[in-house]
PDB file of N, CA and C in Angstrom:
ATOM      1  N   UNK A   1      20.887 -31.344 -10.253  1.00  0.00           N
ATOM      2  CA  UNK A   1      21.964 -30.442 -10.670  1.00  0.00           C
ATOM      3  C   UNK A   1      22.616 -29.808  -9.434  1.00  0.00           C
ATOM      4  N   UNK A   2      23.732 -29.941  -9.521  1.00  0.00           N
ATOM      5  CA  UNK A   2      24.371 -29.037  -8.396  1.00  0.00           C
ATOM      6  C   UNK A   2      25.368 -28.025  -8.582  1.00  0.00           C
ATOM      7  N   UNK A   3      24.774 -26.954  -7.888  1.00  0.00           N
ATOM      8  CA  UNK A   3      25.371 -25.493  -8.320  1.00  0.00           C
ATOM      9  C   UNK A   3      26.911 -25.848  -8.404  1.00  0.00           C
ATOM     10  N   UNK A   4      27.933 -24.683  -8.638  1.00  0.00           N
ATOM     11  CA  UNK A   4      28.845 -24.887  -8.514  1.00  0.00           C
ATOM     12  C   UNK A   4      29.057 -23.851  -7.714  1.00  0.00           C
ATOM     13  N   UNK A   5      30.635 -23.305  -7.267  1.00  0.00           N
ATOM     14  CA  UNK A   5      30.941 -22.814  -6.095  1.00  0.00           C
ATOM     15  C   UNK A   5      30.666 -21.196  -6.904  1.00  0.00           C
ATOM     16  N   UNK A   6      31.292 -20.694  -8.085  1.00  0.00           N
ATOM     17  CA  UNK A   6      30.684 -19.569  -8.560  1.00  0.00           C
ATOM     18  C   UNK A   6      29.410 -19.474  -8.968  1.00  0.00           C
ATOM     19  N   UNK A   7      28.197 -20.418  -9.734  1.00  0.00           N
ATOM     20  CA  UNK A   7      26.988 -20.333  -8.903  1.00  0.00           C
ATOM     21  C   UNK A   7      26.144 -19.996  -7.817  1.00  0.00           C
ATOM     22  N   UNK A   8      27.103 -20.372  -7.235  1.00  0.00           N
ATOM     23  CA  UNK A   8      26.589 -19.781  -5.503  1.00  0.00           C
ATOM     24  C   UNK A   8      26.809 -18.498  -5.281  1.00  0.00           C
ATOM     25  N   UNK A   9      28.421 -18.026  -5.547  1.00  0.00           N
ATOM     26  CA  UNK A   9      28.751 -16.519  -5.693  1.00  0.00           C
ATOM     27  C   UNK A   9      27.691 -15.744  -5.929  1.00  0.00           C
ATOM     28  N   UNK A  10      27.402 -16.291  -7.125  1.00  0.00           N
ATOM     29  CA  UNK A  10      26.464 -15.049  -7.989  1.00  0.00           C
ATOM     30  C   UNK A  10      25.464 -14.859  -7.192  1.00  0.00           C
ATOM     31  N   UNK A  11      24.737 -16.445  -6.758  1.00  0.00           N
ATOM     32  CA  UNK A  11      23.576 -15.827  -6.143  1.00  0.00           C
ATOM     33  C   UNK A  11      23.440 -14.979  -4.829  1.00  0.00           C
ATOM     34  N   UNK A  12      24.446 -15.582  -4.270  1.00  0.00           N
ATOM     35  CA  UNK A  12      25.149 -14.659  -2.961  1.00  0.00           C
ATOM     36  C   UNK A  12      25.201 -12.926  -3.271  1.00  0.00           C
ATOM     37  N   UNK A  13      25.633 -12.744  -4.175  1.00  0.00           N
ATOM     38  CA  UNK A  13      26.054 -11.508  -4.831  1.00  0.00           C
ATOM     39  C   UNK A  13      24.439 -10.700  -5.311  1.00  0.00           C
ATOM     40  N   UNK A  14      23.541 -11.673  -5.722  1.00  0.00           N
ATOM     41  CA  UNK A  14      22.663 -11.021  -6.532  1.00  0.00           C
ATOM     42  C   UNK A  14      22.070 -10.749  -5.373  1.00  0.00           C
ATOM     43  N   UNK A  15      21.556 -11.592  -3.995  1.00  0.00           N
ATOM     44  CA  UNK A  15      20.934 -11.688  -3.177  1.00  0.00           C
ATOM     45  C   UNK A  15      21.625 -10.450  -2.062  1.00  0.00           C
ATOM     46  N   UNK A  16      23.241 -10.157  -2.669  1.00  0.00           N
ATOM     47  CA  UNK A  16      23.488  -8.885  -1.378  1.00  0.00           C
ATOM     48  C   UNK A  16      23.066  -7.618  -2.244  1.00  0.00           C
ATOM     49  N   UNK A  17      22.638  -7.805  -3.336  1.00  0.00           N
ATOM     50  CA  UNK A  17      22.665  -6.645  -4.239  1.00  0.00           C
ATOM     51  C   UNK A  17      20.592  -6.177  -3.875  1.00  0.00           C
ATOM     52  N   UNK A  18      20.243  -7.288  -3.465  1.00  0.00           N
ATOM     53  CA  UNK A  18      18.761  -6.770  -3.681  1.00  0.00           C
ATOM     54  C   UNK A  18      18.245  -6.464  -2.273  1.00  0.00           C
ATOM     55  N   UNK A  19      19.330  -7.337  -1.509  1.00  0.00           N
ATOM     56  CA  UNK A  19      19.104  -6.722   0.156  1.00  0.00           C
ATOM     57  C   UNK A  19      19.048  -5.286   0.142  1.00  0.00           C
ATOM     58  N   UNK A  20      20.046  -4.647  -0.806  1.00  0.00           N
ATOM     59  CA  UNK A  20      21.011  -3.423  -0.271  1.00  0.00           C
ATOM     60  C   UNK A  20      19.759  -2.362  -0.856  1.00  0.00           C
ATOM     61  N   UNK A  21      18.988  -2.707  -1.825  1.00  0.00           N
ATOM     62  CA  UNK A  21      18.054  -2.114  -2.638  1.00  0.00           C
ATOM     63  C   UNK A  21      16.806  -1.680  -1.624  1.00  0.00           C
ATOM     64  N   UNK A  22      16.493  -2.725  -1.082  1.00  0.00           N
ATOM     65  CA  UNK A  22      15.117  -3.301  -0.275  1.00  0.00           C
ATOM     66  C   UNK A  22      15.801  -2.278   0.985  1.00  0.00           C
ATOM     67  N   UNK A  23      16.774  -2.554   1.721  1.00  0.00           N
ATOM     68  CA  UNK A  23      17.393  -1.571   2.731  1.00  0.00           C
ATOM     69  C   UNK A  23      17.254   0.259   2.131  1.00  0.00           C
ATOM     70  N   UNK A  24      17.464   0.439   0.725  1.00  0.00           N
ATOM     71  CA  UNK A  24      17.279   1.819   0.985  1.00  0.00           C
ATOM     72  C   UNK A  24      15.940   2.127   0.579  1.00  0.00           C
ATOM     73  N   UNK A  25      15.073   1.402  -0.102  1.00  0.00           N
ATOM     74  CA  UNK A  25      13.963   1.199   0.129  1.00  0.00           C
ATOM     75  C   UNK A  25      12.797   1.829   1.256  1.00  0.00           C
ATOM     76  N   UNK A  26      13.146   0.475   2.465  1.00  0.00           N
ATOM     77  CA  UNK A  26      13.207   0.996   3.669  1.00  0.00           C
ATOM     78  C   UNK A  26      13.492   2.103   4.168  1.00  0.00           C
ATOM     79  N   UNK A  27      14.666   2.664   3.902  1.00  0.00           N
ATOM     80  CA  UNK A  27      14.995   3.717   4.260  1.00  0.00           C
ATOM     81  C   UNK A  27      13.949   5.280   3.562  1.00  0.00           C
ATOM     82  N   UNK A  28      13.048   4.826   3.025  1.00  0.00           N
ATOM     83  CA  UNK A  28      13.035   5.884   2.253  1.00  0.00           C
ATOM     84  C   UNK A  28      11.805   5.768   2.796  1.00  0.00           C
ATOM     85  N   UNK A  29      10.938   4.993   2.987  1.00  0.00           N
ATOM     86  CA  UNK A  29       9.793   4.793   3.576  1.00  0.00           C
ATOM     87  C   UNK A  29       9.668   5.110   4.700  1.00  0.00           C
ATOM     88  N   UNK A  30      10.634   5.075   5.465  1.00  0.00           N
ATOM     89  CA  UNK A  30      10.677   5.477   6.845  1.00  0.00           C
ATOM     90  C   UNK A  30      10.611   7.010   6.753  1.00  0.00           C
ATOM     91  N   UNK A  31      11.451   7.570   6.125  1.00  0.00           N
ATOM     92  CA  UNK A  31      11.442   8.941   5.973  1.00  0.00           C
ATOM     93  C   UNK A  31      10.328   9.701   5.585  1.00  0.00           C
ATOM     94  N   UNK A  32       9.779   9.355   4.071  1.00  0.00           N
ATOM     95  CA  UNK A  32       7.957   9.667   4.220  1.00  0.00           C
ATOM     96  C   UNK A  32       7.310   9.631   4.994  1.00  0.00           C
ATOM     97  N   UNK A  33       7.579   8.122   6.166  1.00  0.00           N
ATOM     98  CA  UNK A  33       6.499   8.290   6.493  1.00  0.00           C
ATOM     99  C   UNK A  33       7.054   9.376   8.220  1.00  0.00           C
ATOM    100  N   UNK A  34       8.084   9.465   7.945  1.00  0.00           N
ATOM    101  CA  UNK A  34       8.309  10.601   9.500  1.00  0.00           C
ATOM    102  C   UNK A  34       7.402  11.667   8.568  1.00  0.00           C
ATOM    103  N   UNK A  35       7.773  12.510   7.958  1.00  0.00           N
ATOM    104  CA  UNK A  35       7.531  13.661   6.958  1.00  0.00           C
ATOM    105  C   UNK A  35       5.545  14.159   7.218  1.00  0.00           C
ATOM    106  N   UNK A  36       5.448  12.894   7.257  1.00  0.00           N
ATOM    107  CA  UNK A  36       3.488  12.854   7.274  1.00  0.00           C
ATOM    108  C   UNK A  36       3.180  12.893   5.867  1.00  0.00           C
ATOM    109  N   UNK A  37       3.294  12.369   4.731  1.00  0.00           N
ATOM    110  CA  UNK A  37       2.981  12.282   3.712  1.00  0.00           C
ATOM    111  C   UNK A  37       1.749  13.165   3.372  1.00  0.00           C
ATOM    112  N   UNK A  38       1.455  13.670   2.463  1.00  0.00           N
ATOM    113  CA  UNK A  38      -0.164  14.568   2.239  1.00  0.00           C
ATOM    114  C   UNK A  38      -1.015  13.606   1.703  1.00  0.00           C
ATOM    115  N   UNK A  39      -2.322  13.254   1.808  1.00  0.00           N
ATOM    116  CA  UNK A  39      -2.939  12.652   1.393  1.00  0.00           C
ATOM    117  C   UNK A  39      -3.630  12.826  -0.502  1.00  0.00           C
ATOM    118  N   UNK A  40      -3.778  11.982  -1.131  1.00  0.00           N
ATOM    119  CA  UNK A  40      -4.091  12.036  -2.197  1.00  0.00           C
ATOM    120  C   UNK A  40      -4.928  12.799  -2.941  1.00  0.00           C
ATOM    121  N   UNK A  41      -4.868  13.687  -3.837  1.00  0.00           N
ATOM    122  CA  UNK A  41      -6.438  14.550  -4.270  1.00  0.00           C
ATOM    123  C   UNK A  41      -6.569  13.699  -5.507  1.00  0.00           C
ATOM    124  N   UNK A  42      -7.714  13.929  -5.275  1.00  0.00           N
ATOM    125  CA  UNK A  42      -9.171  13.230  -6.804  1.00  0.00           C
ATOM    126  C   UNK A  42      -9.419  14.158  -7.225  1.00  0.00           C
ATOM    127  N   UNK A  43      -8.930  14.067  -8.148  1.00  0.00           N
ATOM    128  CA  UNK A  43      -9.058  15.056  -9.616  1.00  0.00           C
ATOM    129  C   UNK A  43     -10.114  14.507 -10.862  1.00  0.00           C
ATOM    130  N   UNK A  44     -11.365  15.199 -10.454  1.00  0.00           N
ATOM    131  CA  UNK A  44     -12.139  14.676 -11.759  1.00  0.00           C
ATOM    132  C   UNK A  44     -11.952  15.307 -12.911  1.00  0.00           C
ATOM    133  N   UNK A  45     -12.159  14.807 -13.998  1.00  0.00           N
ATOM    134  CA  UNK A  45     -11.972  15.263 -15.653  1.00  0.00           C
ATOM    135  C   UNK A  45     -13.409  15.429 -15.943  1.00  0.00           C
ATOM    136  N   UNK A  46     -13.503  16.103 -17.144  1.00  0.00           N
ATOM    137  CA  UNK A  46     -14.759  16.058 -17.780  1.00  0.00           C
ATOM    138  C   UNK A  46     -15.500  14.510 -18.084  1.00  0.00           C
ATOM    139  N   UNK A  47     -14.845  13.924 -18.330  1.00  0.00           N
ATOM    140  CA  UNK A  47     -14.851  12.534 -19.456  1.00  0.00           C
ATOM    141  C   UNK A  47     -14.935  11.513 -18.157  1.00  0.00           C
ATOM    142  N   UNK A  48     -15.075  12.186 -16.620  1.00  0.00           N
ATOM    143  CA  UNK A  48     -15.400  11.215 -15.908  1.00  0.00           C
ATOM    144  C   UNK A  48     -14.638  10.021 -15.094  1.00  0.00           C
ATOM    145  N   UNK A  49     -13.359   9.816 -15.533  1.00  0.00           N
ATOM    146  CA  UNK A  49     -12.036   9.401 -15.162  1.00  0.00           C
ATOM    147  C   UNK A  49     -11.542  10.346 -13.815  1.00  0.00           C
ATOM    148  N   UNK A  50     -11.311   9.276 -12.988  1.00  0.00           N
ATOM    149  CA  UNK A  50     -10.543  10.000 -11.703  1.00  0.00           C
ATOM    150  C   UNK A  50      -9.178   9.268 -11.852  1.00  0.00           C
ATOM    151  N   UNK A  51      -8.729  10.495 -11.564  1.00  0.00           N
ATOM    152  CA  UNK A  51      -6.771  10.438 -11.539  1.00  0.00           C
ATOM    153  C   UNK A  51      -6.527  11.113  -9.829  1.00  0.00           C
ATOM    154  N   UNK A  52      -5.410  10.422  -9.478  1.00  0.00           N
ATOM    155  CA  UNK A  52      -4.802  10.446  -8.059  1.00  0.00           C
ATOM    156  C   UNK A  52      -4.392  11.607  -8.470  1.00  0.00           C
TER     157      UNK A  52
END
């Protein structure tokens, strides 16, 4: 099968759309991790279940 030329578009399109996602993504990760993130507390329940 061979794509056609708007086939390609799309995927072109879908593929600048998930770059742009993954880029602020990135961006956001970077920023946590300047920030120093706090580390996680363990919270026990009665019933023995640990929750983050």
């Amino acid at each position: 099968m061979n794509p056609t030329i708007d086939d390609l578009l799309r995927m072109i399109g879908q593929l600048y759309v998930e770059n742009g996602m993954l880029r602020q993504r990135l961006g956001q990760l970077e920023q946590a991790g300047k920030k120093k993130a706090p580390p996680l507390k363990v919270v026990k329940k009665n019933d023995g279940d640990i929750q983050a």
